[in-house]
N, C-alpha and C. Protein backbone atom coordinates (compact mmCIF):
# COMPACT_ATOMS: atom_id res chain seq x y z
N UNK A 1 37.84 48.51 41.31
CA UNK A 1 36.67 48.81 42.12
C UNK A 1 35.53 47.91 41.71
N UNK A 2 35.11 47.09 42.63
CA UNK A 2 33.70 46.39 42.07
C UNK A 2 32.43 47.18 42.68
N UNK A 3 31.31 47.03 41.82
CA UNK A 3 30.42 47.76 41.66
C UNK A 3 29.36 47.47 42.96
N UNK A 4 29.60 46.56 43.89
CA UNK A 4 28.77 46.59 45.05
C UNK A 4 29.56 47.03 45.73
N UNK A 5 31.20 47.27 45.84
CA UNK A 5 31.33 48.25 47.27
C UNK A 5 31.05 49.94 47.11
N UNK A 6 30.47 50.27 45.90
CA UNK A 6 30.20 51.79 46.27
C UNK A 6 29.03 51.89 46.93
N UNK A 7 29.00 52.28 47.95
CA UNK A 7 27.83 53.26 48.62
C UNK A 7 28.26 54.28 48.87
N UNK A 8 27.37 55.36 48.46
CA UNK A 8 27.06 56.75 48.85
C UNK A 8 25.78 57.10 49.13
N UNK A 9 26.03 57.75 50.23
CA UNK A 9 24.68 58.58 50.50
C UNK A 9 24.49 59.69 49.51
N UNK A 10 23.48 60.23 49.41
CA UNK A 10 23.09 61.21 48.19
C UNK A 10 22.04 62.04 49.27
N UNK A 11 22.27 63.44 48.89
CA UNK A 11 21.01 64.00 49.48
C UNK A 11 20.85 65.47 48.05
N UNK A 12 19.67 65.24 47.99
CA UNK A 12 19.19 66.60 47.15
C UNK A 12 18.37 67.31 47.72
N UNK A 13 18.77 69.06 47.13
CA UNK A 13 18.46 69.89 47.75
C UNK A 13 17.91 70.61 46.65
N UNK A 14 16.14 71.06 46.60
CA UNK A 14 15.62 72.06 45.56
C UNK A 14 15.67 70.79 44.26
N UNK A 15 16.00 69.76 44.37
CA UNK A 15 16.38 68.84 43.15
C UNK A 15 15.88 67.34 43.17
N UNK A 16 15.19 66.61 42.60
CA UNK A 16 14.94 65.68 42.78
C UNK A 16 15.74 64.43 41.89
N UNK A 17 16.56 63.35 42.81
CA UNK A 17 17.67 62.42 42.18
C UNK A 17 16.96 61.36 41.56
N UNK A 18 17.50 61.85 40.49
CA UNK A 18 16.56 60.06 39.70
C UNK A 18 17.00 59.60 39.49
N UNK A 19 17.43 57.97 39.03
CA UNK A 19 18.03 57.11 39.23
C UNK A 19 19.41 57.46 37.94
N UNK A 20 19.21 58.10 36.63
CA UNK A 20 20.68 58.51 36.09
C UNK A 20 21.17 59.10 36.76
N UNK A 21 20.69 60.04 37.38
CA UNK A 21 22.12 61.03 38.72
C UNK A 21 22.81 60.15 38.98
N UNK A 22 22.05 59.55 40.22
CA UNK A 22 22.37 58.56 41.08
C UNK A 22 23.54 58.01 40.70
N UNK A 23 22.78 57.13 39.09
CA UNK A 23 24.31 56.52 38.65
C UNK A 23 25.19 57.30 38.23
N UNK A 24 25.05 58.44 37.85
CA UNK A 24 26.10 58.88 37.38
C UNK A 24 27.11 59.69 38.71
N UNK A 25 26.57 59.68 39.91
CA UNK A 25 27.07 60.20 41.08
C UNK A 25 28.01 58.89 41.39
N UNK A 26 27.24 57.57 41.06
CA UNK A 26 28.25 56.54 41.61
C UNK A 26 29.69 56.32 40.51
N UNK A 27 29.34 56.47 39.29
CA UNK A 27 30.56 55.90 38.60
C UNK A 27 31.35 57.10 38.47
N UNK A 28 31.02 58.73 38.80
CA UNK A 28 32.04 59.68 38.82
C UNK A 28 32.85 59.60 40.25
N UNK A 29 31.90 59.47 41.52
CA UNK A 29 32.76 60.07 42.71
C UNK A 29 33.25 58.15 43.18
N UNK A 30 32.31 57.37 42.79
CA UNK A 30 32.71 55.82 43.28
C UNK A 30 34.40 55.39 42.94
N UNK A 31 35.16 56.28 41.67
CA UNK A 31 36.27 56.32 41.62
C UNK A 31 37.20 56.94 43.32
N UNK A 32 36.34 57.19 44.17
CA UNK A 32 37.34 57.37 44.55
C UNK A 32 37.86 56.33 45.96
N UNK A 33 36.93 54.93 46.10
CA UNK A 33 37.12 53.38 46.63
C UNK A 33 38.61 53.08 45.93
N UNK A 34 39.25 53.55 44.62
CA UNK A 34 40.10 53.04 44.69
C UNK A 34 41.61 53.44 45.25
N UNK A 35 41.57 54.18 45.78
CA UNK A 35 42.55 55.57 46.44
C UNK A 35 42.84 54.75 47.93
N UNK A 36 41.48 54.04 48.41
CA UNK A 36 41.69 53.56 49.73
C UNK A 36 41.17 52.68 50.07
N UNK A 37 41.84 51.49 51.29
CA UNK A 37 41.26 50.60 51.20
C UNK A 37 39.90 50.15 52.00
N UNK A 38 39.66 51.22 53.00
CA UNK A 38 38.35 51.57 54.07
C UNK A 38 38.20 52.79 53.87
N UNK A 39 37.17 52.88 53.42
CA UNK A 39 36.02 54.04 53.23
C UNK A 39 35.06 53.78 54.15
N UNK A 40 34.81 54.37 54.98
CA UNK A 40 33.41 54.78 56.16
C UNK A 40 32.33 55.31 55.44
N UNK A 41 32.68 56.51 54.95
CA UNK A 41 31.46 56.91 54.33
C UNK A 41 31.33 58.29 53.34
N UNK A 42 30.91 58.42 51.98
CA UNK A 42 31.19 59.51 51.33
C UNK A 42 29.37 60.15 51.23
N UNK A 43 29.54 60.83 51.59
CA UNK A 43 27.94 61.65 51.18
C UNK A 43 28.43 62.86 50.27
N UNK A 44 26.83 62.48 49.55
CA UNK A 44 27.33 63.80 47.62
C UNK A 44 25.73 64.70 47.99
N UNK A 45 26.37 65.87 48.47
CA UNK A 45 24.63 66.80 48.57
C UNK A 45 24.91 67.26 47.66
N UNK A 46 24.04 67.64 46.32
CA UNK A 46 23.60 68.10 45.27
C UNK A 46 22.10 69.34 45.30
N UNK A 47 22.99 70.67 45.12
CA UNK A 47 21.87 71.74 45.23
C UNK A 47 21.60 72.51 44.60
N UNK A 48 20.23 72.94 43.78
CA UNK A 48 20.22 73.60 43.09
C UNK A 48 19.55 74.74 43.11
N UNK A 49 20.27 75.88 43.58
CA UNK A 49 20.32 77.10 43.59
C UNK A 49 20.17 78.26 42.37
N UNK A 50 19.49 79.21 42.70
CA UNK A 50 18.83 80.02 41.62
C UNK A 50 19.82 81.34 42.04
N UNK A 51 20.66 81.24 40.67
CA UNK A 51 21.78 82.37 41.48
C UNK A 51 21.21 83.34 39.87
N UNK A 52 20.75 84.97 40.06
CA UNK A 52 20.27 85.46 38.92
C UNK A 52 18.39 84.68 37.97
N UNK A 53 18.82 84.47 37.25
CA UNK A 53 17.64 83.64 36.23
C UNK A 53 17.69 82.42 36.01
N UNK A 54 19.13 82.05 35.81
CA UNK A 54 19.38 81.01 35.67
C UNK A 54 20.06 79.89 37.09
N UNK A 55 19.39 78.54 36.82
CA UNK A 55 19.82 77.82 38.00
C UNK A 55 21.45 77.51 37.83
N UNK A 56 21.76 77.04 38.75
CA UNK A 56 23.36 76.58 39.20
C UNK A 56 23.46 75.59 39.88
N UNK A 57 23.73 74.67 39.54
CA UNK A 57 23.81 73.28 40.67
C UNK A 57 25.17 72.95 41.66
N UNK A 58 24.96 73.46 42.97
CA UNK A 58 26.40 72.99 43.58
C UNK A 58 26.89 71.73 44.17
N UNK A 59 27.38 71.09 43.95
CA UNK A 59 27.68 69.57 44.29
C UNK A 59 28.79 69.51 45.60
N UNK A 60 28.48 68.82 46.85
CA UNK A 60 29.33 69.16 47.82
C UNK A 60 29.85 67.44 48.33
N UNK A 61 30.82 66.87 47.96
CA UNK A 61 31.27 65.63 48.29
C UNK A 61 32.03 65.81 49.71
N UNK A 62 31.81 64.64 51.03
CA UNK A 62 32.79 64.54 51.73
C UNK A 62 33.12 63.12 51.65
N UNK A 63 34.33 62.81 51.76
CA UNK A 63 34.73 61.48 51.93
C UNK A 63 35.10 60.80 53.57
N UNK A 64 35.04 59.70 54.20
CA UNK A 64 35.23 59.71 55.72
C UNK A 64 36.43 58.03 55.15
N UNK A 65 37.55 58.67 55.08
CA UNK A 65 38.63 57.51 54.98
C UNK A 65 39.17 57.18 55.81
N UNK A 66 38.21 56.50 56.98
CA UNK A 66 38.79 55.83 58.44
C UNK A 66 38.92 57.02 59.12
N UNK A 67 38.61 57.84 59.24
CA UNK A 67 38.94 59.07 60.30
C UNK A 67 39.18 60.30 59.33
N UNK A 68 39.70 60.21 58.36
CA UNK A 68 40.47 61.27 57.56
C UNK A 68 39.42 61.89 56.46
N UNK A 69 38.88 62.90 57.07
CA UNK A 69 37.94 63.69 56.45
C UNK A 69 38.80 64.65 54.58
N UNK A 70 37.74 64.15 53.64
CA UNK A 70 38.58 64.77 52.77
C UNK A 70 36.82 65.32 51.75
N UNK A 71 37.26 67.02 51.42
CA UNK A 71 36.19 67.50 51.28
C UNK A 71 36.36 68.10 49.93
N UNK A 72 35.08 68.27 48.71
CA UNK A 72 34.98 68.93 47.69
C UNK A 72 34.04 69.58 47.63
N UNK A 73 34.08 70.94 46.72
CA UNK A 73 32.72 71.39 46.17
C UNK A 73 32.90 71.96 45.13
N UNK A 74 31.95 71.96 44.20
CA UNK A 74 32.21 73.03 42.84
C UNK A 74 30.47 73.32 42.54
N UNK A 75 30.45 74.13 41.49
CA UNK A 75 28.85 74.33 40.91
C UNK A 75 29.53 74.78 39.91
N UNK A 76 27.91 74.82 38.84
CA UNK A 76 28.44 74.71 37.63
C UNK A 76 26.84 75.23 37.18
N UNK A 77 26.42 75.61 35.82
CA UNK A 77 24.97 75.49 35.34
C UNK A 77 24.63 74.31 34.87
N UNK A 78 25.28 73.41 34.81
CA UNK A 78 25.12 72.21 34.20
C UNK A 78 25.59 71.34 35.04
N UNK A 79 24.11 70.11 35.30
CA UNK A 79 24.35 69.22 37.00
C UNK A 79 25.67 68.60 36.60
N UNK A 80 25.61 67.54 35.32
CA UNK A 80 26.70 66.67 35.25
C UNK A 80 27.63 67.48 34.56
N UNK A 81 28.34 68.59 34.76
CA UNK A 81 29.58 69.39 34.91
C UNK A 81 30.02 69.37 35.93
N UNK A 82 29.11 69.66 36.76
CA UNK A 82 29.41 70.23 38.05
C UNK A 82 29.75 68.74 38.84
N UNK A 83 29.26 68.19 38.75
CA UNK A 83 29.62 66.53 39.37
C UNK A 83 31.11 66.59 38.70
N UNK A 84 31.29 66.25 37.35
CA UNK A 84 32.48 65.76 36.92
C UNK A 84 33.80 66.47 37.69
N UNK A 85 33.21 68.16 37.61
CA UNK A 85 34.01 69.18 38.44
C UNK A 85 34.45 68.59 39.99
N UNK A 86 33.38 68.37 40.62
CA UNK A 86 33.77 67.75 41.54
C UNK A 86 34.28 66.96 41.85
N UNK A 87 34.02 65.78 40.98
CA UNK A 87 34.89 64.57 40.50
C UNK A 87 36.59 64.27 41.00
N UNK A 88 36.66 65.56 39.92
CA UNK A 88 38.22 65.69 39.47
C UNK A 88 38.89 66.74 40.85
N UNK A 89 38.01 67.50 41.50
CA UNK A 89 38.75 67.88 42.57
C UNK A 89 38.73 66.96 43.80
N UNK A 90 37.80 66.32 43.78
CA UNK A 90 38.18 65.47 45.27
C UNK A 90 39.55 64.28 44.85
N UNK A 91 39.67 64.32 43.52
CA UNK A 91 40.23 63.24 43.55
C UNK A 91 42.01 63.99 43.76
N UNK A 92 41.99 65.40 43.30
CA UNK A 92 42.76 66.13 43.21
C UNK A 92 43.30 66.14 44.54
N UNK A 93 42.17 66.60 45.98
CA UNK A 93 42.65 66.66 47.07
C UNK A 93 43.23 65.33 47.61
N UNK A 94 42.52 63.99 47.08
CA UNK A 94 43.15 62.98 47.60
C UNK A 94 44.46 62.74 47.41
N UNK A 95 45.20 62.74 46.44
CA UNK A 95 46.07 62.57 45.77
C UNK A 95 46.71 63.54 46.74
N UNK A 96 46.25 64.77 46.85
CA UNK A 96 47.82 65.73 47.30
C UNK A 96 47.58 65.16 49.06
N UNK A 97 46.15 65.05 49.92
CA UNK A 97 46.35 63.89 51.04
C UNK A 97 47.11 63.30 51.43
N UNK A 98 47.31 62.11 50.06
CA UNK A 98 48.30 61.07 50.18
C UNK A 98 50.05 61.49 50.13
N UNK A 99 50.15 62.45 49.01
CA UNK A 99 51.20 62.81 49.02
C UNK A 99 51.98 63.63 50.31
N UNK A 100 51.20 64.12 50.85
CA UNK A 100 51.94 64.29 52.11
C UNK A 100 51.68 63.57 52.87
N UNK A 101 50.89 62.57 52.97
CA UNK A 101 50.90 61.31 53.95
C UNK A 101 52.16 60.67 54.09
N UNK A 102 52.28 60.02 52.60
CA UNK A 102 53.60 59.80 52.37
C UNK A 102 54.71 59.96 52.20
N UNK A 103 54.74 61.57 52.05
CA UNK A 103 55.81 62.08 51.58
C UNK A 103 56.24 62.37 53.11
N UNK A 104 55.82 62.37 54.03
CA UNK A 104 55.92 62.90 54.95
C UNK A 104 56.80 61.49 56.25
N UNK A 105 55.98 60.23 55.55
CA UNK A 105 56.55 59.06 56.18
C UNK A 105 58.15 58.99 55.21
N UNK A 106 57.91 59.33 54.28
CA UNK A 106 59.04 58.38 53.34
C UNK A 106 60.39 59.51 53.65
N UNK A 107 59.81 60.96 54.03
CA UNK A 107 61.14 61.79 54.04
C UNK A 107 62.25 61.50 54.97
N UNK A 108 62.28 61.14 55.37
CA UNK A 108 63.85 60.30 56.15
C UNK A 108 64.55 59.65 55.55
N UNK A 109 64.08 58.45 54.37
CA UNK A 109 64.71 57.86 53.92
C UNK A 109 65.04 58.45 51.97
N UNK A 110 64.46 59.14 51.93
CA UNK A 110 64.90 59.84 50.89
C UNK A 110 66.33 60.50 50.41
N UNK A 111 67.08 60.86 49.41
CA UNK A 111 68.30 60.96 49.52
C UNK A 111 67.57 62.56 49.52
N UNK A 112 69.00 63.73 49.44
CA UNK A 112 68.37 65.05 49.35
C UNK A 112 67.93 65.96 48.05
N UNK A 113 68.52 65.32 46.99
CA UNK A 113 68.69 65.73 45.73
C UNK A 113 66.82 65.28 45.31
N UNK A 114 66.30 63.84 45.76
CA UNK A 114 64.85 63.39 45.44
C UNK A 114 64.08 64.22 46.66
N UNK A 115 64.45 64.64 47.55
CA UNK A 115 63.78 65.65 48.43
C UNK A 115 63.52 66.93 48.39
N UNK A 116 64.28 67.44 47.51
CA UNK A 116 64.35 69.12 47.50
C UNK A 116 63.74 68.87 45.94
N UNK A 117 63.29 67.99 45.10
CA UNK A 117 62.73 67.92 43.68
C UNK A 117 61.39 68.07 44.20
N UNK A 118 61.19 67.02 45.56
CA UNK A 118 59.73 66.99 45.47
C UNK A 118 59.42 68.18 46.42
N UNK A 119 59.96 68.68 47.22
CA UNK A 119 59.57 70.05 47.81
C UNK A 119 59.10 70.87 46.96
N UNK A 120 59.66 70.78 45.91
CA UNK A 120 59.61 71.72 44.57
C UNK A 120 58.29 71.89 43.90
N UNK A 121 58.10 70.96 43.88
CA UNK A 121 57.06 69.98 42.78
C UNK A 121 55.44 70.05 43.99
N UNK A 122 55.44 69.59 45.26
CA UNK A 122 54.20 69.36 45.85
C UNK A 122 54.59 70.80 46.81
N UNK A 123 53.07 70.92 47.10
CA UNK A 123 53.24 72.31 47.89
C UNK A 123 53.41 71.49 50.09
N UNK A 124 54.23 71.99 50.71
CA UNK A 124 54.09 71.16 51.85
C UNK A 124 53.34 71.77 52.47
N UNK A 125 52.24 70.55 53.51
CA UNK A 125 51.25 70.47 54.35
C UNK A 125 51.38 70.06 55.46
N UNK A 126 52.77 69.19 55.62
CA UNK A 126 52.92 68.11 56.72
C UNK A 126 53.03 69.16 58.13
N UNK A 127 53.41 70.07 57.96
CA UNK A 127 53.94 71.52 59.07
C UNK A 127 52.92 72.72 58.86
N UNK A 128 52.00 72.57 59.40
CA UNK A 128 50.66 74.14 59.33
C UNK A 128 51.89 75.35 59.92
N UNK A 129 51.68 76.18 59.38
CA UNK A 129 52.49 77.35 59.95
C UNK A 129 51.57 78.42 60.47
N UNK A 130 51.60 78.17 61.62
CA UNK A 130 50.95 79.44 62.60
C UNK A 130 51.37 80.61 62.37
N UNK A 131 51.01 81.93 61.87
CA UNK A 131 51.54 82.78 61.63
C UNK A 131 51.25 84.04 62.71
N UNK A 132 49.83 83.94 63.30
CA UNK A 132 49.75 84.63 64.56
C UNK A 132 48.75 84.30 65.54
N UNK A 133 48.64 84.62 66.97
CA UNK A 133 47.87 84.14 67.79
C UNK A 133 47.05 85.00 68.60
N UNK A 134 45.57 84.75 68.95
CA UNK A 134 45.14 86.19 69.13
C UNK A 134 44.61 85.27 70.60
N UNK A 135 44.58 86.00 71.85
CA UNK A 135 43.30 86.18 72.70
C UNK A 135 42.64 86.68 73.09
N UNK A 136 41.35 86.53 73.37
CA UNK A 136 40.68 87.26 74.04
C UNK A 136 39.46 86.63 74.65
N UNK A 137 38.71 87.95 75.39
CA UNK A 137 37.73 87.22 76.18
C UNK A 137 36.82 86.76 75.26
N UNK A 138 35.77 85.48 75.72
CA UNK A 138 34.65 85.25 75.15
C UNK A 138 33.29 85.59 75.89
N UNK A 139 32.54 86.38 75.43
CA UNK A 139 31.29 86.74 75.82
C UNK A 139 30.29 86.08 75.85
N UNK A 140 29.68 86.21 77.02
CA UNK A 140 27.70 85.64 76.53
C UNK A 140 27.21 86.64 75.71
N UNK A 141 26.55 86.19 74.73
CA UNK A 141 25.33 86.88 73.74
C UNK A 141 25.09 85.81 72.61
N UNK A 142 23.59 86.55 72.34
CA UNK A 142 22.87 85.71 71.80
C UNK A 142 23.30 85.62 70.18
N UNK A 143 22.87 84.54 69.48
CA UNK A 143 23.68 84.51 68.38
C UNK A 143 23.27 85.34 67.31
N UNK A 144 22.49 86.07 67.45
CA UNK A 144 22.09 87.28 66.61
C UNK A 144 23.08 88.54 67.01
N UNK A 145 23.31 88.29 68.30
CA UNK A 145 24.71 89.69 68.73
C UNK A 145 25.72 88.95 68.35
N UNK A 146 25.80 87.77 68.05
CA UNK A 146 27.33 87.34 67.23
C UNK A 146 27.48 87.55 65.92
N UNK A 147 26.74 87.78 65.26
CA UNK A 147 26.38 88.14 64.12
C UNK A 147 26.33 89.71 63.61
N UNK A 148 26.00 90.38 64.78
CA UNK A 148 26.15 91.84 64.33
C UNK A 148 27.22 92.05 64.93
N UNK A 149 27.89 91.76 65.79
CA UNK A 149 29.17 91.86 66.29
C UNK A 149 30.53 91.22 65.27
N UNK A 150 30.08 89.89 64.59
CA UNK A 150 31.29 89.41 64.01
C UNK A 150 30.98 90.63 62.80
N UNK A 151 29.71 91.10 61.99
CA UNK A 151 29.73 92.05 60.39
C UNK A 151 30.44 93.19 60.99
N UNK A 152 30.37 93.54 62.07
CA UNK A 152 30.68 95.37 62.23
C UNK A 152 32.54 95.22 62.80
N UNK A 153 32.80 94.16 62.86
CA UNK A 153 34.49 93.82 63.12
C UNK A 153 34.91 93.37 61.41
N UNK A 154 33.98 93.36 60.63
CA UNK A 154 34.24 93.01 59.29
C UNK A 154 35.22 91.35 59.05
N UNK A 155 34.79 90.39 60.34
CA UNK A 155 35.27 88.94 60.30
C UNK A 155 34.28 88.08 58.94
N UNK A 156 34.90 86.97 59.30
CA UNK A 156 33.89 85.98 58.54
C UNK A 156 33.41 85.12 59.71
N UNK A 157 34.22 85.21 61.18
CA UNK A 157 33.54 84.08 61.90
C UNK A 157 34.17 84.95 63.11
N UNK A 158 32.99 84.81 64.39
CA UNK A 158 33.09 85.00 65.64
C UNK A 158 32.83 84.19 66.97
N UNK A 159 33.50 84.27 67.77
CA UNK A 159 33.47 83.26 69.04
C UNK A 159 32.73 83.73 70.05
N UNK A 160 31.93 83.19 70.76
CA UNK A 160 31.05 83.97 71.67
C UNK A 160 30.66 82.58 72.65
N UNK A 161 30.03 82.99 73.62
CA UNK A 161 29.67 82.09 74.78
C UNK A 161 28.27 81.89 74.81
N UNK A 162 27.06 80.99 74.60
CA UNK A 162 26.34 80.69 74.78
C UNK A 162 25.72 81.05 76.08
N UNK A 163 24.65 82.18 76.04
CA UNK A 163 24.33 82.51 77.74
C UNK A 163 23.57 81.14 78.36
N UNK A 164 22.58 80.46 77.72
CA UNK A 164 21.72 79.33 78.43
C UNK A 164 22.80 78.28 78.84
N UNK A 165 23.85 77.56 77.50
CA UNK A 165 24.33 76.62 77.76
C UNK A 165 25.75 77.20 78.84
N UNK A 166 26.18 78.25 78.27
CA UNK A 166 27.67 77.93 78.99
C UNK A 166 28.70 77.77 78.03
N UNK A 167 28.42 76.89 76.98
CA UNK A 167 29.27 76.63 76.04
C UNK A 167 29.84 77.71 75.10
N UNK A 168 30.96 77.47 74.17
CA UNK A 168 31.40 78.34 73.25
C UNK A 168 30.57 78.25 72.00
N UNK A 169 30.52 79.06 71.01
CA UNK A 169 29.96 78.96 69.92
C UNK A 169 30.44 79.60 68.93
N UNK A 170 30.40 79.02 67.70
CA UNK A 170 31.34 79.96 66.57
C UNK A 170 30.24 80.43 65.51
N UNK A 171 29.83 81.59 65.25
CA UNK A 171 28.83 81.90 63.64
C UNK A 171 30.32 82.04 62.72
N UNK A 172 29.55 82.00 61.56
CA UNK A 172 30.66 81.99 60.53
C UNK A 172 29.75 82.18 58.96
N UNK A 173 30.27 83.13 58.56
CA UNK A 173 29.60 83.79 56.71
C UNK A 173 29.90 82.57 55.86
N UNK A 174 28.65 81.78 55.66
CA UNK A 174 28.70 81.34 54.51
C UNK A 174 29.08 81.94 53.13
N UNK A 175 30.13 80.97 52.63
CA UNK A 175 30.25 81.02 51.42
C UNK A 175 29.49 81.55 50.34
N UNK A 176 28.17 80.77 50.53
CA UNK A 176 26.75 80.90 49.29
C UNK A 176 25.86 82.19 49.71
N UNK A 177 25.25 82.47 51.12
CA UNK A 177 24.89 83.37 51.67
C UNK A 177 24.28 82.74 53.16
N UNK A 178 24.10 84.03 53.76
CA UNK A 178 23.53 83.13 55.29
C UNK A 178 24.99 83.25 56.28
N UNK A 179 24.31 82.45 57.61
CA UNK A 179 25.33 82.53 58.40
C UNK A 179 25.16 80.79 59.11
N UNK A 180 25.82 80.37 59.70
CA UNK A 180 26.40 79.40 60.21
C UNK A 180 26.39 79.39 61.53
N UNK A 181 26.14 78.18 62.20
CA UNK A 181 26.54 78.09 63.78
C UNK A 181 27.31 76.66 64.00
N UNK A 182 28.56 77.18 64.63
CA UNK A 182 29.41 75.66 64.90
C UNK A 182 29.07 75.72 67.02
N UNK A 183 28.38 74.69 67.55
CA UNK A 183 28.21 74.62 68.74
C UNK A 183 29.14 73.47 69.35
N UNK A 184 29.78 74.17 70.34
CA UNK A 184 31.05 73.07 70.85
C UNK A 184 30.33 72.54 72.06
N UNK A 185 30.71 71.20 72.16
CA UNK A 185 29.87 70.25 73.15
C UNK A 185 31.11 70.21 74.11
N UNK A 186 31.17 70.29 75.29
CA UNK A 186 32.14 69.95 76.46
C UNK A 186 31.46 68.82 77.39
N UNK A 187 32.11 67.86 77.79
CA UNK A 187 31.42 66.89 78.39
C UNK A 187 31.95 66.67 79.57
């Protein structure tokens, strides 16, 4: 990896990046230019949240590898833990990425004895298994009735119809706290 192709965007939240972060954001997550050979774009939001008395810093990496979105997060009380943490899991997800990238091209030509080792060994991804399918209608209401409608069904995320636009819309329970809006664009 040479040291002018890392760029990352950086954004801080509650935290102000000074130039050791910075570097130390580039030489922990910049490891991961060498995994691939086009990188689009990795942004590292860094937030520091007051969970109790004490702060907690959560570090949220995405990577954009030509199309192929690959995502981390960890927190930690300690910023550069929590980076390294992150570090080591994005690099974790890349790796298992690739492995079914490949494992997935190379399984044809594999004998069966090196196929059923690595079945063994990596967990498979190449086949999502649908396990059930639900429909139903989608409603207009406002996204505050999606919200008391998705808590009192005890979901984490609900689908509802946008009365102004028309469109669908998804709320969804954050992780950290709060709620979420995913708005689907139809063109």
């Amino acid at each position: 990896m040479k040291e002018e192709n890392v760029n990352i965007e950086m954004v801080g939240k509650n935290i102000e990046l000074t130039p050791a972060i910075k570097q130390y954001v580039e030489e922990k997550i910049g490891r991961v230019y060498r995994y691939f050979d086009r990188i689009l774009k990795v942004k590292v939001v860094i937030e520091k949240e007051r969970q109790s008395r004490e702060p907690v810093f959560d570090v949220e990496v995405t990577l954009d590898a030509n199309g192929k979105l690959i995502r981390a997060e960890m927190e930690d009380p300690d910023l550069y833990a929590a980076i390294d943490k992150v570090s080591d899991k994005l690099e974790s997800n890349i790796k298992r990425f690739k492995e079914k990238l490949f494992g997935s091209r190379q399984a044809g030509r594999q004998d069966k004895v090196i196929q059923e080792t690595y079945e063994n060994e990596v967990e498979d991804f190449s086949q999502p298994s649908i396990e059930r399918r639900k429909r139903f209608a989608v409603k207009p209401m406002t996204e505050e009735e999606a919200v008391l409608q998705m808590e009192s069904l005890g979901h984490t995320f609900f689908v509802f119809m946008d009365p102004d636009s028309g469109n669908p819309k998804i709320v969804y329970k954050r992780r950290k706290q709060g709620y979420g809006v995913i708005e689907v664009l139809t063109e």
